[in-house]
Every structure is written in C-alpha cells, then in structure tokens.
N, C-alpha and C. Protein backbone atom coordinates (compact mmCIF):
# COMPACT_ATOMS: atom_id res chain seq x y z
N UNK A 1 -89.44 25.57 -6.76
CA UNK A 1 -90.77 25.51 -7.31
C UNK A 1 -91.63 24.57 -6.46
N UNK A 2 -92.86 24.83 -6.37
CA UNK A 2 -93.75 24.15 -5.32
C UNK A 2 -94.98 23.23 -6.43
N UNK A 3 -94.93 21.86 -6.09
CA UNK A 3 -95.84 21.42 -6.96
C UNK A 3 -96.90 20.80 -6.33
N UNK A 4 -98.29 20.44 -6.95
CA UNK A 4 -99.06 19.67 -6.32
C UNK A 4 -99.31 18.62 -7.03
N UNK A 5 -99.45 17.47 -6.05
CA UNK A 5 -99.85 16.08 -6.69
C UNK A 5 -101.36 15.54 -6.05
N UNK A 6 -102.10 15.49 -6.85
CA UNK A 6 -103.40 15.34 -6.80
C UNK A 6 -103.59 13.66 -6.80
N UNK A 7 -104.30 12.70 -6.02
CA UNK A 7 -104.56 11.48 -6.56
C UNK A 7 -105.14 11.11 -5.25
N UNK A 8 -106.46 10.38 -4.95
CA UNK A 8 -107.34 9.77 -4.50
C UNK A 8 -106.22 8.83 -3.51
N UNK A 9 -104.81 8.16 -4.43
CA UNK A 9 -104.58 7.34 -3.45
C UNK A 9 -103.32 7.53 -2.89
N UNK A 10 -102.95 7.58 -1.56
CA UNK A 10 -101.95 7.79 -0.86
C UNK A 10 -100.43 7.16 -1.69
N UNK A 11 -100.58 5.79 -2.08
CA UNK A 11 -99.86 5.40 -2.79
C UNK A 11 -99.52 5.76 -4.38
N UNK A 12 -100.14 6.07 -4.81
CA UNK A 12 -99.67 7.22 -6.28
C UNK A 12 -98.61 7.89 -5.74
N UNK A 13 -99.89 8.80 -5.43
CA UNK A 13 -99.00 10.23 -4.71
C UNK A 13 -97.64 10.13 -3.78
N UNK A 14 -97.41 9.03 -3.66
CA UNK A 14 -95.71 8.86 -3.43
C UNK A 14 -95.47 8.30 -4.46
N UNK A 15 -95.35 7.37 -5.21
CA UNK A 15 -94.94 7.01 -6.76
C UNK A 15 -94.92 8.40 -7.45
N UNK A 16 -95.66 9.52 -7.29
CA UNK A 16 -95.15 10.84 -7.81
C UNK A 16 -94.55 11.20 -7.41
N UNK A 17 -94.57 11.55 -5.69
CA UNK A 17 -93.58 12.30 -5.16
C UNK A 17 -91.73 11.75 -5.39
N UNK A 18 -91.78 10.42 -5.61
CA UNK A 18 -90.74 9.90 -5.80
C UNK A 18 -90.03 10.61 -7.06
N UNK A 19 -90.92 10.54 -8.36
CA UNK A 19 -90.44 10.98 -9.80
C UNK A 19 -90.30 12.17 -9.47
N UNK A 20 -91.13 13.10 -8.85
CA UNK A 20 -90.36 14.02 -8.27
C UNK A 20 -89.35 14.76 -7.91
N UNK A 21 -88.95 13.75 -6.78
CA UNK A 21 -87.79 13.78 -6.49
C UNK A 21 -86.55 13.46 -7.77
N UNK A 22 -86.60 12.88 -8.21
CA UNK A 22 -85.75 12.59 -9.35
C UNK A 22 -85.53 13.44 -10.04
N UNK A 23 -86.29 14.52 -10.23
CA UNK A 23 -86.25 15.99 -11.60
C UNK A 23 -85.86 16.85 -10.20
N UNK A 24 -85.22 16.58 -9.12
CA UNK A 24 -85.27 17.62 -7.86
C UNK A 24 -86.11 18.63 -7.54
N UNK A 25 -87.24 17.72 -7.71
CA UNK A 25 -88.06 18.89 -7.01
C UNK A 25 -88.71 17.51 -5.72
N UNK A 26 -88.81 19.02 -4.72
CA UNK A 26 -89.10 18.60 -3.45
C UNK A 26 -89.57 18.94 -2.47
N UNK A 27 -90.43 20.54 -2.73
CA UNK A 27 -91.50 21.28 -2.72
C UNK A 27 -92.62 20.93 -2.88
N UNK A 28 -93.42 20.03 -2.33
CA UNK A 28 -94.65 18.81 -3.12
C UNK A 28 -95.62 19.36 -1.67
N UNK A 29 -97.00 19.90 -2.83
CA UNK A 29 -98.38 19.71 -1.64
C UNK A 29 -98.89 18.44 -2.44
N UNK A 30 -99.89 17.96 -1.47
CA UNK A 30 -100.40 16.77 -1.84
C UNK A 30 -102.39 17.36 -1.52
N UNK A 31 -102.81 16.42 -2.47
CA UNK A 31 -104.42 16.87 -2.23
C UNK A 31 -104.98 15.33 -2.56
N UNK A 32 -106.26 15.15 -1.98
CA UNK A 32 -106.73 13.68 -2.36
C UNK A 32 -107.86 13.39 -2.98
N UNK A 33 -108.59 14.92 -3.82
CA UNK A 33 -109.75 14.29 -4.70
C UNK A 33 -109.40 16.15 -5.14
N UNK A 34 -110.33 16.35 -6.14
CA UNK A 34 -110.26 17.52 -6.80
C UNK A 34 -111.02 18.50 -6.15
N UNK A 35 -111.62 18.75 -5.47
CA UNK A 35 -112.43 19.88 -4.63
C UNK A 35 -111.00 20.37 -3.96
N UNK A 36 -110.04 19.54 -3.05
CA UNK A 36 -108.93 19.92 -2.43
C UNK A 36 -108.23 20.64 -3.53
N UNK A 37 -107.98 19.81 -4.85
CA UNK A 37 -106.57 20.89 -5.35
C UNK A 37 -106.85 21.88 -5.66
N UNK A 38 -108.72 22.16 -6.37
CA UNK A 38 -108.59 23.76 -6.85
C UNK A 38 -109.10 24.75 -5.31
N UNK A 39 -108.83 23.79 -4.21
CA UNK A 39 -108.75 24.83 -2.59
C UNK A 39 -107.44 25.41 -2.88
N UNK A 40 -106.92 24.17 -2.85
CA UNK A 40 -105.14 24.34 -2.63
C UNK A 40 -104.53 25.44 -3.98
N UNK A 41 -105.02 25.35 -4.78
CA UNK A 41 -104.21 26.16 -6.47
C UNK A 41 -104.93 27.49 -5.59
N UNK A 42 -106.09 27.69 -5.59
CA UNK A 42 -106.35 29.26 -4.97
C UNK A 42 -105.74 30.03 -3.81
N UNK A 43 -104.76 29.16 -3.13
CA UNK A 43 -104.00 29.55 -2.02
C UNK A 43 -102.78 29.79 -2.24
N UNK A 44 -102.28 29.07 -3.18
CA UNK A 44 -101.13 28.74 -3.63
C UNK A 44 -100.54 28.82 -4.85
N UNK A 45 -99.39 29.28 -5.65
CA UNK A 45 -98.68 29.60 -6.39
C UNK A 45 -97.78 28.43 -6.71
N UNK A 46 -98.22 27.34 -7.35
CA UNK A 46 -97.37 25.98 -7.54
C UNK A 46 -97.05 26.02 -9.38
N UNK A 47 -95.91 25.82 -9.41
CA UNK A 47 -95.31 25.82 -10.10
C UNK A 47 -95.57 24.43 -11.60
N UNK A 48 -96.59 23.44 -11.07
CA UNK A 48 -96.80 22.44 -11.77
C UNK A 48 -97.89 21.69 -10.59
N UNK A 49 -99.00 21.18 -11.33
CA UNK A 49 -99.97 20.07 -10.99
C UNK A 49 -99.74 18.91 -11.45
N UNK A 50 -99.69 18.02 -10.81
CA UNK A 50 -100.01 16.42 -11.45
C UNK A 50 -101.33 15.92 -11.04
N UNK A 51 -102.39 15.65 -11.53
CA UNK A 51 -103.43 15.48 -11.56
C UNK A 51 -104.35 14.35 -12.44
N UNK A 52 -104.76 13.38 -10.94
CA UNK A 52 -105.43 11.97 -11.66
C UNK A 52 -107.13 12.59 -11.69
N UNK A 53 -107.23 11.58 -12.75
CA UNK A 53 -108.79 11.78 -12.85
C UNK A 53 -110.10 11.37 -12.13
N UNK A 54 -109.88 9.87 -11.77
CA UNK A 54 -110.84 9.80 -11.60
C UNK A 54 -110.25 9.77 -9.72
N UNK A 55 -111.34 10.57 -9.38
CA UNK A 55 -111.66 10.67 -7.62
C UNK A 55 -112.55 11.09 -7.21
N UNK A 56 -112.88 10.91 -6.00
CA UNK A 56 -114.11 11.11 -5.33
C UNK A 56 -114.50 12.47 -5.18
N UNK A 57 -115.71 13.10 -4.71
CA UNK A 57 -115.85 14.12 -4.72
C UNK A 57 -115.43 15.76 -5.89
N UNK A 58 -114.91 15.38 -6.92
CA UNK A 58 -114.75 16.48 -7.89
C UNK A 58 -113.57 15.70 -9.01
N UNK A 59 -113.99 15.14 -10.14
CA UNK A 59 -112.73 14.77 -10.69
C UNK A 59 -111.99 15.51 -11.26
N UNK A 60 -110.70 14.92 -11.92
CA UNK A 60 -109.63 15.31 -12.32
C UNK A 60 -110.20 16.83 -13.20
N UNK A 61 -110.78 16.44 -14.33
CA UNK A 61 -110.64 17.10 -15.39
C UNK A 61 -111.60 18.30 -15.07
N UNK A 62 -112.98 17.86 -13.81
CA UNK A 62 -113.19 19.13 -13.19
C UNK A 62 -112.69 20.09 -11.99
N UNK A 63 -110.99 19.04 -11.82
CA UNK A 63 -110.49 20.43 -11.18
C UNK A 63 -109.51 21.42 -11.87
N UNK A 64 -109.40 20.48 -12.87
CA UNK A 64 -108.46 21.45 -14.28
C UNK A 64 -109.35 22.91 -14.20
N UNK A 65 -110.48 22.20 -14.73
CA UNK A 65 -111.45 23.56 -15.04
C UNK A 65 -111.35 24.59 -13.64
N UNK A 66 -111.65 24.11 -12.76
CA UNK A 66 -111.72 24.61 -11.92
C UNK A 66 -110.28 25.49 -11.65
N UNK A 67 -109.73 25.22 -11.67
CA UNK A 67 -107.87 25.93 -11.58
C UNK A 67 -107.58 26.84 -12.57
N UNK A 68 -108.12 26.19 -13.85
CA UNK A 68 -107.75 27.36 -14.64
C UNK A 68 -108.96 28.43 -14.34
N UNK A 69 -110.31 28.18 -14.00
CA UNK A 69 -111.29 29.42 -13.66
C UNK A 69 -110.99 30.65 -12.77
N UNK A 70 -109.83 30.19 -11.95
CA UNK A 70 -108.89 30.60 -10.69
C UNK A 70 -108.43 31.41 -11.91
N UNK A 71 -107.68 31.93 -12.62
CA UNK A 71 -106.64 32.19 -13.72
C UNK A 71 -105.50 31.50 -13.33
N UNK A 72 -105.37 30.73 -12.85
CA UNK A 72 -104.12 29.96 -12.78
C UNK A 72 -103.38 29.41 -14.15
N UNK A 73 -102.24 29.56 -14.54
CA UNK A 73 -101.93 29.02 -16.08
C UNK A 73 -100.50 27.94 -15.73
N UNK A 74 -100.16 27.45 -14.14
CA UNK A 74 -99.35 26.16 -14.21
C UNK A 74 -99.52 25.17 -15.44
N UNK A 75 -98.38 24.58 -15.72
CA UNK A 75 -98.51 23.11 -16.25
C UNK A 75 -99.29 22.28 -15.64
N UNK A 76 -100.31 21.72 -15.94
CA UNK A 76 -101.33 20.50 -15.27
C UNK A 76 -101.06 19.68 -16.40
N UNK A 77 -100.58 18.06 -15.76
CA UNK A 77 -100.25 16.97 -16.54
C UNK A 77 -101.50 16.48 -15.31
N UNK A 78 -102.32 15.40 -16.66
CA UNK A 78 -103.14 14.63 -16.16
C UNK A 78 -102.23 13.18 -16.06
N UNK A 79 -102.40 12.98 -14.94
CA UNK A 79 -101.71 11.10 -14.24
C UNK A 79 -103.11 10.33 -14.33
N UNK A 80 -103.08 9.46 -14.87
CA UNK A 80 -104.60 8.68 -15.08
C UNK A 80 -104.54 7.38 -16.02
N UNK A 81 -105.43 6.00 -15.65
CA UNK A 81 -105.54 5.25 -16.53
C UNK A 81 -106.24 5.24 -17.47
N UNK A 82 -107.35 6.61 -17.32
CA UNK A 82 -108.23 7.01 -18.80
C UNK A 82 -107.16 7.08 -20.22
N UNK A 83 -107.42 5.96 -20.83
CA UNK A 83 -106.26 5.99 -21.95
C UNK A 83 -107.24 6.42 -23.37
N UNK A 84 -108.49 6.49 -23.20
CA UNK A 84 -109.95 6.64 -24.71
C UNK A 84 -109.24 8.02 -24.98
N UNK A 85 -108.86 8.11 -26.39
CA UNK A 85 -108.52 9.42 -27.27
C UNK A 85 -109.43 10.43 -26.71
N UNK A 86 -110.66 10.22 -26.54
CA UNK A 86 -111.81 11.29 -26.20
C UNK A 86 -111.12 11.85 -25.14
N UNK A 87 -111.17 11.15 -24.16
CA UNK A 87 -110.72 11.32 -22.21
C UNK A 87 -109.24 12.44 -23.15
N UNK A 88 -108.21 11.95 -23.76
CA UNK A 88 -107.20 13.31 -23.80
C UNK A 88 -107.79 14.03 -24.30
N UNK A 89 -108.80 14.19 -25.23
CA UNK A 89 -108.85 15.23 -25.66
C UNK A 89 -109.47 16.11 -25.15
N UNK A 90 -110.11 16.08 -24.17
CA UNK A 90 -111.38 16.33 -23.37
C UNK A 90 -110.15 17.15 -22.07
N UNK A 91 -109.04 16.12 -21.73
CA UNK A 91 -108.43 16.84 -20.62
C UNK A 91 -107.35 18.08 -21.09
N UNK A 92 -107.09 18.00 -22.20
CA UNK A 92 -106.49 19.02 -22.99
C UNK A 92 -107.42 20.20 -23.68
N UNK A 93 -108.72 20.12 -23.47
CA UNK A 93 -109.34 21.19 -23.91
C UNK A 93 -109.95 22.29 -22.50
N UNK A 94 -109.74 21.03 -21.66
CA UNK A 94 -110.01 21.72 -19.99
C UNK A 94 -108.98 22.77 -19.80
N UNK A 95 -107.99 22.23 -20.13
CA UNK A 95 -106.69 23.06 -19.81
C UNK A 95 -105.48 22.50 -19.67
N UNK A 96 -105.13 20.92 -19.12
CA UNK A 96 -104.35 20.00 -19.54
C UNK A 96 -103.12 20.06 -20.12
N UNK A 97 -102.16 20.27 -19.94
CA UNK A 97 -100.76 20.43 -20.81
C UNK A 97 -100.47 19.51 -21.21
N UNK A 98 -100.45 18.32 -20.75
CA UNK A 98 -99.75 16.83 -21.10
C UNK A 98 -100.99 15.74 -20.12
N UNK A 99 -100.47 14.50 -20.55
CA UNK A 99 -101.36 14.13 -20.21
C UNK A 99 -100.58 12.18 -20.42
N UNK A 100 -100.36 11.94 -19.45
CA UNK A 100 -99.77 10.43 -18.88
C UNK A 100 -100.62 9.66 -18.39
N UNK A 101 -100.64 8.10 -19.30
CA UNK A 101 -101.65 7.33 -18.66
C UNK A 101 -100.62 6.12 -17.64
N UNK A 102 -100.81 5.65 -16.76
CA UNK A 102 -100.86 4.36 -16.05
C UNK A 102 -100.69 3.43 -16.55
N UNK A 103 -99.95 2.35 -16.12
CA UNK A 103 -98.84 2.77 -15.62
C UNK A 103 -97.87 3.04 -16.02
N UNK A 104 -96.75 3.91 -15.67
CA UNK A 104 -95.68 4.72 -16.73
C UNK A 104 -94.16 4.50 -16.31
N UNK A 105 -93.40 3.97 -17.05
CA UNK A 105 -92.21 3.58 -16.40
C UNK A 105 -91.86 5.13 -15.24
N UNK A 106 -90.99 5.33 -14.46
CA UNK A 106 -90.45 6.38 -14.10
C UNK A 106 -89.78 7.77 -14.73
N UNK A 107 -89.09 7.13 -15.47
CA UNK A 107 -88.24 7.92 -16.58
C UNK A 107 -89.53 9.35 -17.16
N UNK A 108 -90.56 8.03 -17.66
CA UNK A 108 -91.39 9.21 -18.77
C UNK A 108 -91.76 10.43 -18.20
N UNK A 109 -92.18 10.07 -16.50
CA UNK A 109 -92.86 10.85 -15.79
C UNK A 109 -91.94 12.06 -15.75
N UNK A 110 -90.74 11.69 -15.52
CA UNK A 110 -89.44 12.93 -15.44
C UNK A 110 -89.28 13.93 -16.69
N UNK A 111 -89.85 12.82 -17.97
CA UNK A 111 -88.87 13.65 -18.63
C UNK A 111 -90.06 14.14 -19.45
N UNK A 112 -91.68 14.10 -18.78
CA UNK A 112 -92.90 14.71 -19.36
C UNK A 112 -93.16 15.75 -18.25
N UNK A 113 -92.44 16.14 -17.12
CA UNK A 113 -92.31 16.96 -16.16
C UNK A 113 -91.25 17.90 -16.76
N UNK A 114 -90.15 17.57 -16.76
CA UNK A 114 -89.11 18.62 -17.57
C UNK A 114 -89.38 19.10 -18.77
N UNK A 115 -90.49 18.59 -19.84
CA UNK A 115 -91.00 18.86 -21.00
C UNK A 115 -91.91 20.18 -20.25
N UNK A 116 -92.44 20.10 -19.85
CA UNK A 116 -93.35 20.77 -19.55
C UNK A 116 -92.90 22.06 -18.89
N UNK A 117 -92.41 21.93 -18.06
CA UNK A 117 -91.19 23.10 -17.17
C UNK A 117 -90.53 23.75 -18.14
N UNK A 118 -89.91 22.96 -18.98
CA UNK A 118 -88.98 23.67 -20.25
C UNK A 118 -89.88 24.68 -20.93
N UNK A 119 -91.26 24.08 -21.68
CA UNK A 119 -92.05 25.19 -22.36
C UNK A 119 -92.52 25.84 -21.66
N UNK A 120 -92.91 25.98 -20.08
CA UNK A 120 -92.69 27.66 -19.26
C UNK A 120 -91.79 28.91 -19.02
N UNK A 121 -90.51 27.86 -19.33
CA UNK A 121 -89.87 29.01 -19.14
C UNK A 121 -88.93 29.25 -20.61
N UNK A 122 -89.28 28.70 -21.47
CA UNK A 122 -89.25 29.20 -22.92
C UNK A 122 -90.55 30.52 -22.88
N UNK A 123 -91.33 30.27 -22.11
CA UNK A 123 -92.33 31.76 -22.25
C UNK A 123 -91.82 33.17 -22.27
C-alpha cells in the first residue's frame, strides 16, 4: 500500500514516516503544503493520507476537500495541533476519517493507522 504524508515540516514527516514504518508500511510519498497532496492524490492511488493542517499555500482541511473532490475515498487522518472540538469537527465533515492531535505518543499513531486500514477493508 502506498501512503502519503502531508506536513509543512520535513521533520514531522519523518516522525510519520517512522510510525510508519512500525505498522510496515514503507511505500510513503511525501508532500509539503496541501496544493502538493491533492497534485499528488490525482496521480496517485495511495492507500492512506496523513495530513497536517495548518501549511502554507492550501491547508490541511482544504486539501481533504480537495481529494475527496478528486473522488478519492482513502483514509485521511488529520496529524495537527488544532485540538478546538470545532477544528474536528470541521475536518471530519471535509472528509477526515480520524483525526490526531500533537503531540502523540508513537503507539497511537500505529494503532489509529491500523484502525483505519481495518475499517477499509471490513468494506
């Protein structure tokens, strides 16, 4: 499975790619503000998004929109320190599957990645 990890900063996006690695996956595009990932989701067939909010040039929750406008229906977990009830609810009505705030032990990230994987292929 091929995933993308979305985040403004080089350093996230290995703190993901790491948790990543841990659920064995190791198939990882990387993008660095949201205009890139819904380039990248229209090219590409990825199996799961991880996606922070706030970044430059197109944020998080408008590249949700943007991905799902694609018809794309991946798992998109928002990675973000937006913790305001509004901000989830707002990224779960975009399209959002789950939704992890900052900072998150390792573990959760794995086992809110395998949550998520699991109810796809329960489909």
């Amino acid at each position: 499975m091929k995933v993308l990890v979305v985040d403004d900063s080089a350093v996230m996006r290995k703190v993901l790619i790491g948790a990543l690695s841990r659920a064995e996956i190791t198939d990882v595009d990387q993008a660095a503000d949201g205009a890139e990932a819904v380039a990248a989701a229209g090219k590409n067939d990825y199996g799961l998004v991880l996606m922070d909010w706030n970044m430059p040039n197109m944020l998080g929750i408008d590249a949700v929109r943007g991905i799902r406008a694609l018809g794309k229906t991946m798992p998109i977990i928002m990675v973000t320190t937006e913790a305001e009830k509004s901000r989830i609810i707002d990224a779960i009505k975009a399209g959002a599957t789950n939704y992890i705030i900052k900072p998150f032990e390792p573990g959760t990230i794995v086992a809110k990645i395998q949550d998520a994987l699991a109810k796809v292929a329960a489909k």
